[in-house]
N, C-alpha and C. Protein backbone atom coordinates (compact mmCIF):
# COMPACT_ATOMS: atom_id res chain seq x y z
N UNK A 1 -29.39 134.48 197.12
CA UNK A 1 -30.48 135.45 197.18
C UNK A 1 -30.51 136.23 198.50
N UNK A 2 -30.40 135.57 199.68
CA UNK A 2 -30.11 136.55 201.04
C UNK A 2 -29.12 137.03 200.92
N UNK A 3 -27.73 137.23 200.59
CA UNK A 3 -26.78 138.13 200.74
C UNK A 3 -26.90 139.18 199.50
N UNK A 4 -27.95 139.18 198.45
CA UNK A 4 -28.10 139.85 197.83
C UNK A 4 -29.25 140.78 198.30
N UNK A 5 -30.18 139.93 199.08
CA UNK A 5 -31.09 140.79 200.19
C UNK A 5 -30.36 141.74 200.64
N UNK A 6 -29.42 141.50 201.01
CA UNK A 6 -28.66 142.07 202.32
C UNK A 6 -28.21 143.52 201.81
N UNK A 7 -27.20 142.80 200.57
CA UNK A 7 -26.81 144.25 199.99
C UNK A 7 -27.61 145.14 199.25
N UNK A 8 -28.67 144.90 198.87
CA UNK A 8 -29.77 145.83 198.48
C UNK A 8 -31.03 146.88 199.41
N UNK A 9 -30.78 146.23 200.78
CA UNK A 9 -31.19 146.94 202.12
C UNK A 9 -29.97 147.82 202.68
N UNK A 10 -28.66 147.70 202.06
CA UNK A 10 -27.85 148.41 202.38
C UNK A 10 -28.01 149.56 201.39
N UNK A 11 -28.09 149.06 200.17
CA UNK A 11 -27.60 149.84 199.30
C UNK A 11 -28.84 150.31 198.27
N UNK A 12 -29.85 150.79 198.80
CA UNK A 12 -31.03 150.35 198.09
C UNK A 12 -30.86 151.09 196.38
N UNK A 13 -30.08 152.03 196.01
CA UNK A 13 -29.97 152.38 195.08
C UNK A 13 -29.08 151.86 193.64
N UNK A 14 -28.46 150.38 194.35
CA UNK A 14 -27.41 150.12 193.79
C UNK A 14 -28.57 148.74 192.86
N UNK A 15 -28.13 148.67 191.67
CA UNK A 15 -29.48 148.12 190.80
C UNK A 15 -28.42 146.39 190.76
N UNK A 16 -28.94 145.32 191.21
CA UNK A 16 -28.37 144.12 191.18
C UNK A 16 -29.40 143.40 190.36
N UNK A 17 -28.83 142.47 189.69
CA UNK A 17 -29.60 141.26 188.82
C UNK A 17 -29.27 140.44 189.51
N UNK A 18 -29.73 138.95 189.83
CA UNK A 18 -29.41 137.74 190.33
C UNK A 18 -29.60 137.50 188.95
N UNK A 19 -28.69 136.15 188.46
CA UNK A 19 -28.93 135.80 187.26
C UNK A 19 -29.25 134.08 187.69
N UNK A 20 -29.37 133.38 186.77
CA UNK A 20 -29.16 131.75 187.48
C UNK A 20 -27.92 131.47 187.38
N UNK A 21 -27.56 130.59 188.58
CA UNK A 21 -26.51 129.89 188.51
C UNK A 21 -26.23 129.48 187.18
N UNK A 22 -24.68 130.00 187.67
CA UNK A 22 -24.27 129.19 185.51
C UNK A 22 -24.05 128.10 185.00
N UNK A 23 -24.38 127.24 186.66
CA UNK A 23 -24.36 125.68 186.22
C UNK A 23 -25.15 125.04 185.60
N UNK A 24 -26.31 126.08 185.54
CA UNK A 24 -27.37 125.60 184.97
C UNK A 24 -28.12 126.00 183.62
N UNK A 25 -26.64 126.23 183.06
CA UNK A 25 -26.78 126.84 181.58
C UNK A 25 -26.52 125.34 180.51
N UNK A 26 -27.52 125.64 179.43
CA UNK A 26 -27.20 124.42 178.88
C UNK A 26 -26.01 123.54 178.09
N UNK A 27 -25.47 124.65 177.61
CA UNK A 27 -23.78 124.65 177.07
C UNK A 27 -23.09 123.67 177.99
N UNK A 28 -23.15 123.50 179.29
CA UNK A 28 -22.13 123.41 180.30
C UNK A 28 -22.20 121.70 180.25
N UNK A 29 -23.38 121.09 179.67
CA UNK A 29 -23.66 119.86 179.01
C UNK A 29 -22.91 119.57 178.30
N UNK A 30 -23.16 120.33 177.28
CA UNK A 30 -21.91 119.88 176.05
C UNK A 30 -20.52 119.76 176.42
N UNK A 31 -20.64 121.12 177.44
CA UNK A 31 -18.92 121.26 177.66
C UNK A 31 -18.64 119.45 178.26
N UNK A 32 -19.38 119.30 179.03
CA UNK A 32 -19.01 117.74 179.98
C UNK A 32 -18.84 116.92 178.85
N UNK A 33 -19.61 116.84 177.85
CA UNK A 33 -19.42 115.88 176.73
C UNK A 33 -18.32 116.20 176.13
N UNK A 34 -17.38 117.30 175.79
CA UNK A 34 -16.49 117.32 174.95
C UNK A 34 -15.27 117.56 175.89
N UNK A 35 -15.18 117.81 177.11
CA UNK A 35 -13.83 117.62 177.95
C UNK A 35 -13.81 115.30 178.16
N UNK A 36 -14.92 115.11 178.14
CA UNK A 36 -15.12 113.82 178.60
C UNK A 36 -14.30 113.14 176.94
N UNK A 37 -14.84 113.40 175.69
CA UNK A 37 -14.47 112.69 174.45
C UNK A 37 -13.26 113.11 174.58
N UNK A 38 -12.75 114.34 174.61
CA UNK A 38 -10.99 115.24 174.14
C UNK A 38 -10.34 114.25 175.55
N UNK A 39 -10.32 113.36 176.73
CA UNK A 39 -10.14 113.20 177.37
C UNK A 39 -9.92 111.75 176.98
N UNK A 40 -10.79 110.90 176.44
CA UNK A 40 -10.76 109.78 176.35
C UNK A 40 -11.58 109.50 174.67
N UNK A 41 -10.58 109.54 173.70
CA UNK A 41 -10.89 109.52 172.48
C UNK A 41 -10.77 108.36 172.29
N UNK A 42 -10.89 107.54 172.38
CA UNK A 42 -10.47 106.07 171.65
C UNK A 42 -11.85 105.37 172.05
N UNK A 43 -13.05 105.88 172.67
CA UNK A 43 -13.77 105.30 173.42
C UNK A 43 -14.81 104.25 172.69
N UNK A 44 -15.48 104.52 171.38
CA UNK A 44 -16.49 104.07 170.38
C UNK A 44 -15.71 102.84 169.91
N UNK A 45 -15.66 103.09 168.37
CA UNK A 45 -15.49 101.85 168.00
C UNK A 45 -13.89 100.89 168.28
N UNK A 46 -13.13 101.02 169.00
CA UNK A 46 -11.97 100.84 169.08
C UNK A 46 -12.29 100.17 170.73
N UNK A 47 -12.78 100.70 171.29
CA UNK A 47 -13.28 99.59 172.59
C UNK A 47 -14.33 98.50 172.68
N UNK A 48 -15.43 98.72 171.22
CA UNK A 48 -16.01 97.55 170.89
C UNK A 48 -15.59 96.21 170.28
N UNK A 49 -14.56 96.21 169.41
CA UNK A 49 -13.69 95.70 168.97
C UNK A 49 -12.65 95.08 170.03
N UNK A 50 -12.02 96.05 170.69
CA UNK A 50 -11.09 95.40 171.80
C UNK A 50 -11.61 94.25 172.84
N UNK A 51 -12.82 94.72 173.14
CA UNK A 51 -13.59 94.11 174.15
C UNK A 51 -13.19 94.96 175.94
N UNK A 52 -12.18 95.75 175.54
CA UNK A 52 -12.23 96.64 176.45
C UNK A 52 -13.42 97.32 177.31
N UNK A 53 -13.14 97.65 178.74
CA UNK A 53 -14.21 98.52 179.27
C UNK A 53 -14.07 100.07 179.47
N UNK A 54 -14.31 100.79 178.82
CA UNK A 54 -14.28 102.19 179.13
C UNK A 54 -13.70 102.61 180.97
N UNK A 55 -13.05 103.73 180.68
CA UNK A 55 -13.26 103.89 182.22
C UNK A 55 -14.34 104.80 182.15
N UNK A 56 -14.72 104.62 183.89
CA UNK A 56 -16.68 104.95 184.64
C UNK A 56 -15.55 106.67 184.64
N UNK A 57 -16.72 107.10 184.51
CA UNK A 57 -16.56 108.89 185.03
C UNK A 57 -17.55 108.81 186.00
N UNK A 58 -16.79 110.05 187.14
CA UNK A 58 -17.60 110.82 188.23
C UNK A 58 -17.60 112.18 187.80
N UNK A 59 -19.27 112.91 187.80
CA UNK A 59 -19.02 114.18 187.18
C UNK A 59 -19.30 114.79 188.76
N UNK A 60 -18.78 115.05 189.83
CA UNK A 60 -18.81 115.63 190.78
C UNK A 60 -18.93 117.09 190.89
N UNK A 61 -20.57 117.31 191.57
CA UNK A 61 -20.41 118.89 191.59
C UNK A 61 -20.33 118.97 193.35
N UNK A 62 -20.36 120.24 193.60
CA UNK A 62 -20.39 120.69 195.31
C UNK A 62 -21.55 120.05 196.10
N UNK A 63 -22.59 120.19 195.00
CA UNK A 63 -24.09 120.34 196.27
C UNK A 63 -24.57 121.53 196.28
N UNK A 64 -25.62 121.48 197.07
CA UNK A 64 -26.62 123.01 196.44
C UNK A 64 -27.85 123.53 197.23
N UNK A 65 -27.48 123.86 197.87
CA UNK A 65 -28.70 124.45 199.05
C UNK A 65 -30.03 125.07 198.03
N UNK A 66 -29.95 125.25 196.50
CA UNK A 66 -31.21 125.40 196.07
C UNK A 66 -31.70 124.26 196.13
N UNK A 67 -33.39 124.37 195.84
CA UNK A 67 -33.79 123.29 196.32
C UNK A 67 -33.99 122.39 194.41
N UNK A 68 -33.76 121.54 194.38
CA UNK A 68 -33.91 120.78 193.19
C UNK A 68 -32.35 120.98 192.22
N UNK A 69 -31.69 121.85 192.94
CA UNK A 69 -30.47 121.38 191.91
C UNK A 69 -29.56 120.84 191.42
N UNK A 70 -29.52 119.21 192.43
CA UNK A 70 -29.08 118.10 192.73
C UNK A 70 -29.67 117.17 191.33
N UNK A 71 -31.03 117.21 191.94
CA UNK A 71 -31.77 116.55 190.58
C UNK A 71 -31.57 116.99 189.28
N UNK A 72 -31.46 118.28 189.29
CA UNK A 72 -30.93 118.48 187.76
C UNK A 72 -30.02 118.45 187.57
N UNK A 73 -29.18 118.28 188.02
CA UNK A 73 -27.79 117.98 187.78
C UNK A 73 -27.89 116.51 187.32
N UNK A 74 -28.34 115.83 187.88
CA UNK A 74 -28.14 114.10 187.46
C UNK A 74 -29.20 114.23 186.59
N UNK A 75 -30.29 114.85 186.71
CA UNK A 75 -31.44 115.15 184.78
C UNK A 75 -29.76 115.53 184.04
N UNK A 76 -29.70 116.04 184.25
CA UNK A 76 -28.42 116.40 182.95
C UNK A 76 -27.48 115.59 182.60
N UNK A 77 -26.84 114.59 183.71
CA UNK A 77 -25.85 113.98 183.07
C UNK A 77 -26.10 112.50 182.78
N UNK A 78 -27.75 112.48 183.32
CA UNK A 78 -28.53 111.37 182.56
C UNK A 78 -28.69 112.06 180.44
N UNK A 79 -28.33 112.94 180.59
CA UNK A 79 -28.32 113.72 179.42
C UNK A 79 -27.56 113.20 178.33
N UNK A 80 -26.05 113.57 179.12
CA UNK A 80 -25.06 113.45 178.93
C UNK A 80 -24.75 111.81 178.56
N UNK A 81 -25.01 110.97 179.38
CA UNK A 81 -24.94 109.62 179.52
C UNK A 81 -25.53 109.30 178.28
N UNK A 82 -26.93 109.44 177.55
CA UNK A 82 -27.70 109.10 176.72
C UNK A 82 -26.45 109.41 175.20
N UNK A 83 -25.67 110.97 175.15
CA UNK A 83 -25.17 110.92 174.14
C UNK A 83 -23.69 110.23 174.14
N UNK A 84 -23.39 109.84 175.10
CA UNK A 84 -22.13 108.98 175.66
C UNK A 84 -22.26 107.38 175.83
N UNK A 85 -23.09 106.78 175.20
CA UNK A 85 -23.73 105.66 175.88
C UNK A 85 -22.33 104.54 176.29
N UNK A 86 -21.81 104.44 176.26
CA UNK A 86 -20.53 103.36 176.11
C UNK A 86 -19.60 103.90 176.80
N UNK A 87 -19.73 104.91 177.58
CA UNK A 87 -18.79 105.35 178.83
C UNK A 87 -19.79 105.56 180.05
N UNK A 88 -19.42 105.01 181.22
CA UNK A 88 -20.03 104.44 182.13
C UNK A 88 -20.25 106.01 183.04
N UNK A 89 -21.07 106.83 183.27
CA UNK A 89 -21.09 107.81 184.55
C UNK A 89 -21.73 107.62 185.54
N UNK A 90 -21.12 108.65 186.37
CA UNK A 90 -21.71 108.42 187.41
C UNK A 90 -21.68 109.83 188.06
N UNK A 91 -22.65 109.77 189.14
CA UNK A 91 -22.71 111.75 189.52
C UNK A 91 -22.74 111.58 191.39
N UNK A 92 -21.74 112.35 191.32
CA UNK A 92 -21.73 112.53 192.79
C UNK A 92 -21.08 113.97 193.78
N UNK A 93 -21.41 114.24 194.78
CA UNK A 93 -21.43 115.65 195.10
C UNK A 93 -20.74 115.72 196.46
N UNK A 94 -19.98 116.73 196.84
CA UNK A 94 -19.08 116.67 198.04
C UNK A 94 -19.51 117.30 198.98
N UNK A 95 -20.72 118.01 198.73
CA UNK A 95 -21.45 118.31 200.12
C UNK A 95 -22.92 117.81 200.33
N UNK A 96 -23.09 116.57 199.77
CA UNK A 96 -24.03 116.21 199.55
C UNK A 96 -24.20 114.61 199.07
N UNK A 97 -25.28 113.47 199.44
CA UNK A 97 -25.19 112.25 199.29
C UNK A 97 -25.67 112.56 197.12
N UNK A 98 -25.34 111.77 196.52
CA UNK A 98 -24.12 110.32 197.21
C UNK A 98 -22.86 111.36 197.25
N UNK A 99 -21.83 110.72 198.17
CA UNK A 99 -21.01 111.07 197.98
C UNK A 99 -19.70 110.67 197.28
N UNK A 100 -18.32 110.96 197.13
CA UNK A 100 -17.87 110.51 196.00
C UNK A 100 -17.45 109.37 196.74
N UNK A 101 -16.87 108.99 198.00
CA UNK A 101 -16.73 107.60 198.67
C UNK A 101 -17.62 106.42 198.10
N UNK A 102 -18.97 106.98 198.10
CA UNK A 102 -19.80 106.09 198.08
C UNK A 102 -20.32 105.64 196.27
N UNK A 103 -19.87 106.80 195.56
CA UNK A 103 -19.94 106.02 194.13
C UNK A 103 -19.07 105.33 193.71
N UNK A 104 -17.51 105.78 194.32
CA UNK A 104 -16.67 105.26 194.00
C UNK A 104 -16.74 103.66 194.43
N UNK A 105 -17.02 103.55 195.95
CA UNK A 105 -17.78 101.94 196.28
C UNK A 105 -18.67 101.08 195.06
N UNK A 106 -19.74 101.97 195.20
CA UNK A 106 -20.41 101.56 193.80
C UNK A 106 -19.40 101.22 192.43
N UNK A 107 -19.08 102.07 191.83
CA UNK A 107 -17.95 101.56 191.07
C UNK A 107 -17.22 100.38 191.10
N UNK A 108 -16.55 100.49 192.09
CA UNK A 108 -15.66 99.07 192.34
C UNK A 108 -16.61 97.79 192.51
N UNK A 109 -17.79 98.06 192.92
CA UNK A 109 -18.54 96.60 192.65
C UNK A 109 -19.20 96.58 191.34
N UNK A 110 -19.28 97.25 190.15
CA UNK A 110 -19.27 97.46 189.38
C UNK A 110 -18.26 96.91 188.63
N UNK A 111 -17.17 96.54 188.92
CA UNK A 111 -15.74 96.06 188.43
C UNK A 111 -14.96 97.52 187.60
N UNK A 112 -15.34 98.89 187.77
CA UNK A 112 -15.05 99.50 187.50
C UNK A 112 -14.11 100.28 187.92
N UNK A 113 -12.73 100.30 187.95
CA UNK A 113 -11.54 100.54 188.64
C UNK A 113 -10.64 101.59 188.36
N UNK A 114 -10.88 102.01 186.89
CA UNK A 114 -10.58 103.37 186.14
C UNK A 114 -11.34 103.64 186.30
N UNK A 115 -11.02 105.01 187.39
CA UNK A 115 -12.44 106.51 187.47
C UNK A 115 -11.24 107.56 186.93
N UNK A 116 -12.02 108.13 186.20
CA UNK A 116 -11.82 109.76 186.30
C UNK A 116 -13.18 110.70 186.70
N UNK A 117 -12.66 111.65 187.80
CA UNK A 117 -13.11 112.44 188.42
C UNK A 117 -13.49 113.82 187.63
N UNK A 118 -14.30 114.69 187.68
CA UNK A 118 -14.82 115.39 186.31
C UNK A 118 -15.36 116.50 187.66
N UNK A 119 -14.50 117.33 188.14
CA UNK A 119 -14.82 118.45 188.44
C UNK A 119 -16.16 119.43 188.21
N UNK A 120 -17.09 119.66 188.31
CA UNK A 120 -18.58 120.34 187.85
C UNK A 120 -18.22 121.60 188.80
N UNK A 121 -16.73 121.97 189.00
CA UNK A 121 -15.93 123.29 189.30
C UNK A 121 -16.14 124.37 188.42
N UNK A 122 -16.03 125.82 189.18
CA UNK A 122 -15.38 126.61 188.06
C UNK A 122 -14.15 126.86 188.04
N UNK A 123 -14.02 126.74 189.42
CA UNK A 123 -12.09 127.33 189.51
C UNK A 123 -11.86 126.34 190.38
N UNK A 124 -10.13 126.45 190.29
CA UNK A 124 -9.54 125.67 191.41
C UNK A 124 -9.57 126.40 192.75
N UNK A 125 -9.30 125.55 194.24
CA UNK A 125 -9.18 126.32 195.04
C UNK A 125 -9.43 124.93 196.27
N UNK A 126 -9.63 125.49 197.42
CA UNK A 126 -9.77 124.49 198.53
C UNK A 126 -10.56 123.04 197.99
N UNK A 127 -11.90 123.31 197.70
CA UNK A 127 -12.65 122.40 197.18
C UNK A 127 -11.91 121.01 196.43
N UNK A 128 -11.35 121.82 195.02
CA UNK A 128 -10.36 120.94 194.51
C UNK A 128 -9.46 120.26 194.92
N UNK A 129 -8.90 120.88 195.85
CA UNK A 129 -7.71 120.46 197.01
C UNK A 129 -7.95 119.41 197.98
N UNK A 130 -9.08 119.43 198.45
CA UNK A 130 -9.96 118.68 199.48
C UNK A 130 -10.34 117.71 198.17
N UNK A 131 -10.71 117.46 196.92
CA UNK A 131 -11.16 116.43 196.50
C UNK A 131 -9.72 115.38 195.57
N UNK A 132 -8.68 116.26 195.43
CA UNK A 132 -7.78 115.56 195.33
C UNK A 132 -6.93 114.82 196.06
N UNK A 133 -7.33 115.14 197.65
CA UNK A 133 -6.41 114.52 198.47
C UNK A 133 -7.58 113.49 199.00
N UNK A 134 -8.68 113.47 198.73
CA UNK A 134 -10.08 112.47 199.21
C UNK A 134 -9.74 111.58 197.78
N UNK A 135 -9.47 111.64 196.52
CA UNK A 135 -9.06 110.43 195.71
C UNK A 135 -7.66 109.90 195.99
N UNK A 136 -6.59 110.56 196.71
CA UNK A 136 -5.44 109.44 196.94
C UNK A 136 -5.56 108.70 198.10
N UNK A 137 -6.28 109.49 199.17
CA UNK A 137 -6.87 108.62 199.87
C UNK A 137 -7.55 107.03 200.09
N UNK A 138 -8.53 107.74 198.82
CA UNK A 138 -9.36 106.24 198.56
C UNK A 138 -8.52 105.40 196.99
N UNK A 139 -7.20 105.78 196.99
CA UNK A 139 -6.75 104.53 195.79
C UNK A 139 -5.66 103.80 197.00
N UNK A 140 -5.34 104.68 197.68
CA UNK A 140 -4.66 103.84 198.76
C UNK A 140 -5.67 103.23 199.47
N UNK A 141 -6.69 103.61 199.73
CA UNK A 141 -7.86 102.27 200.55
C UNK A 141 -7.98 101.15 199.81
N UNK A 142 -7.69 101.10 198.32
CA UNK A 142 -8.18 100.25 197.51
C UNK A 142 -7.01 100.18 196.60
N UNK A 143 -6.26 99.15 196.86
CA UNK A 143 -4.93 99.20 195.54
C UNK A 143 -5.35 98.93 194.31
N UNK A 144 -6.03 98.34 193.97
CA UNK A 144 -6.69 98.36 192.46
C UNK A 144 -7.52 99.20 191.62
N UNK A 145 -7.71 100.53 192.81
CA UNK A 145 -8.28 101.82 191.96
C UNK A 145 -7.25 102.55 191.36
N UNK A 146 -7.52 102.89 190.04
CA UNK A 146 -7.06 104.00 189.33
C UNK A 146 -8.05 104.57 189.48
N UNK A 147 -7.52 106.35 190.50
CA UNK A 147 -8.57 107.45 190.39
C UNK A 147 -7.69 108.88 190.11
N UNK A 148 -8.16 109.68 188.89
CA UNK A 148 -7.53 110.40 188.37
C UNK A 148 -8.86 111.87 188.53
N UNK A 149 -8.23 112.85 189.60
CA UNK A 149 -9.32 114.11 188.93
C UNK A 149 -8.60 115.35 188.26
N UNK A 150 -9.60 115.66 187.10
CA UNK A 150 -8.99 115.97 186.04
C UNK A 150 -9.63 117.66 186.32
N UNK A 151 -8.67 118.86 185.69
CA UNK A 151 -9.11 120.07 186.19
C UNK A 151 -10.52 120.58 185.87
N UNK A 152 -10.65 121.70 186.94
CA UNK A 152 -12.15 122.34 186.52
C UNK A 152 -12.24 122.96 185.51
N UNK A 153 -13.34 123.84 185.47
CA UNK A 153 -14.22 124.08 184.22
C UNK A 153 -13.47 125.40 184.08
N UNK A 154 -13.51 126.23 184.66
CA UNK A 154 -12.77 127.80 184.57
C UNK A 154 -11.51 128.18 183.28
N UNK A 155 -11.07 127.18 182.62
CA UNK A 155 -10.22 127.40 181.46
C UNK A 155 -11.37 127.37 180.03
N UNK A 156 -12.42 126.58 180.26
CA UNK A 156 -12.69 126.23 178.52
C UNK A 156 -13.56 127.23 178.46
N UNK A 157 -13.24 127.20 177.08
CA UNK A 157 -14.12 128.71 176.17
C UNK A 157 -15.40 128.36 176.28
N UNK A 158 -16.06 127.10 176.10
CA UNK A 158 -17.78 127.35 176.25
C UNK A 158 -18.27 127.62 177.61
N UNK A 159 -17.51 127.62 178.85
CA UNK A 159 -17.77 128.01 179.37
C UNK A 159 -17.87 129.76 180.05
N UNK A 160 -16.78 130.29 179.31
CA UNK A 160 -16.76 131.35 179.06
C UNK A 160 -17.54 131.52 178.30
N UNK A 161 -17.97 131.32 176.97
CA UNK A 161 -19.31 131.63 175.98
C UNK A 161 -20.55 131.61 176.97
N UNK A 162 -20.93 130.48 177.76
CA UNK A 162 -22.05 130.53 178.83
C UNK A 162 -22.22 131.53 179.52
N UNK A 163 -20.65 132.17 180.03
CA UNK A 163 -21.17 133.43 181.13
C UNK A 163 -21.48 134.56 180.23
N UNK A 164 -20.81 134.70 178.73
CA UNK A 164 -21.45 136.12 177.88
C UNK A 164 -23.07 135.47 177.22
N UNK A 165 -23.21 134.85 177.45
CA UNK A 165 -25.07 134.37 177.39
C UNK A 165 -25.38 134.63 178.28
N UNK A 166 -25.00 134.35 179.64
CA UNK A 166 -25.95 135.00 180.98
C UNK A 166 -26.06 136.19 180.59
N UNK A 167 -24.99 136.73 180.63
CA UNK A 167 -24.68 138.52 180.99
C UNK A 167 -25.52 138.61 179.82
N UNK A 168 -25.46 138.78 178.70
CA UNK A 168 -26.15 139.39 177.54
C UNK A 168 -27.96 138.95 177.88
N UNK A 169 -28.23 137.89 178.34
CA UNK A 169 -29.58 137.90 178.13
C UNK A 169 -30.38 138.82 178.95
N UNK A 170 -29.28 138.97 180.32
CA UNK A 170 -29.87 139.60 181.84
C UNK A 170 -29.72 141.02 182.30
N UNK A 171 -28.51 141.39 180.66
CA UNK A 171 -28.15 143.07 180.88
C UNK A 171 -28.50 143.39 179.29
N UNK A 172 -29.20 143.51 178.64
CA UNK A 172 -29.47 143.96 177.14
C UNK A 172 -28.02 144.70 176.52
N UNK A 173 -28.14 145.78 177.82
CA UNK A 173 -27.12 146.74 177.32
C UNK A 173 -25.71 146.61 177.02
N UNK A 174 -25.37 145.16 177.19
CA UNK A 174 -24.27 144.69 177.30
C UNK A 174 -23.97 144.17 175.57
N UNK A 175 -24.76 143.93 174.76
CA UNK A 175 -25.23 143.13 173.74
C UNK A 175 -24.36 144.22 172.86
């Protein structure tokens, strides 16, 4: 919102929408639920039977200088969790507590040793880079972690469907 201040004191004629963050579109739920199942299909009745344990997911987003969007983020993947019940999550943020060190700790006393890492990215780029070299890090701190992070969000179509719902609700004319 201040650098949009900014450019509208520059530019006072130039007509800007802030829209909401698109993380906070509801689709982007589902999307976590269906990269999470297409990811690990065998999870329901085939691990009840086995006596197997699911592996724990980390749905890791950045962090968020708005104020409350931490909490909704974990409102959501308490969401998520409810329609997943039998795969273990967990939510953690890289500029922000908890962090993924510290769920991953959690985890392992958990006896939970298969993580996959769940990007709450849109694109790749430093971030990703910095969180893939912070999980080989911590499987070499810990020889009995398997930690796998799996790509961001910026390829799947509902997430693309989410940004033509922003745009369409916030520009009519676009419709």
């Amino acid at each position: 919102p201040a650098a949009v201040k900014q450019v509208q004191a520059r530019w006072p004629r130039l007509p800007i929408r802030l829209t909401p963050p698109i993380g906070q579109h509801p689709a982007l739920l589902d999307l976590l639920v269906a990269r999470i199942l297409a990811l690990q299909p065998s999870c329901s009745a085939t691990l009840r039977q086995s006596g197997e344990r699911a592996d724990a997911w980390i749905v890791l987003g950045h962090g968020s200088r708005l104020p409350g969007f931490a909490a909704q983020l974990q409102a959501g993947i308490q969401t998520v969790q409810r329609r997943l019940p039998e795969i273990p999550l967990h939510v953690a943020f890289a500029a922000q507590s908890p962090t993924l060190e510290a769920v991953v700790i959690h985890c392992l006393r958990l006896s939970q040793c298969r993580l996959r890492v769940l990007p709450f990215f849109l694109f790749p780029g430093g971030l990703l880079r910095a969180l893939q070299e912070q999980a080989q890090r911590l499987q070499r701190e810990w020889p009995l972690l398997q930690i796998q992070v799996e790509p961001p969000l910026w390829r799947d179509p509902q997430l693309m469907q989410a940004i033509v719902e922003t745009l369409q609700a916030f520009s009519p004319a676009l419709e």
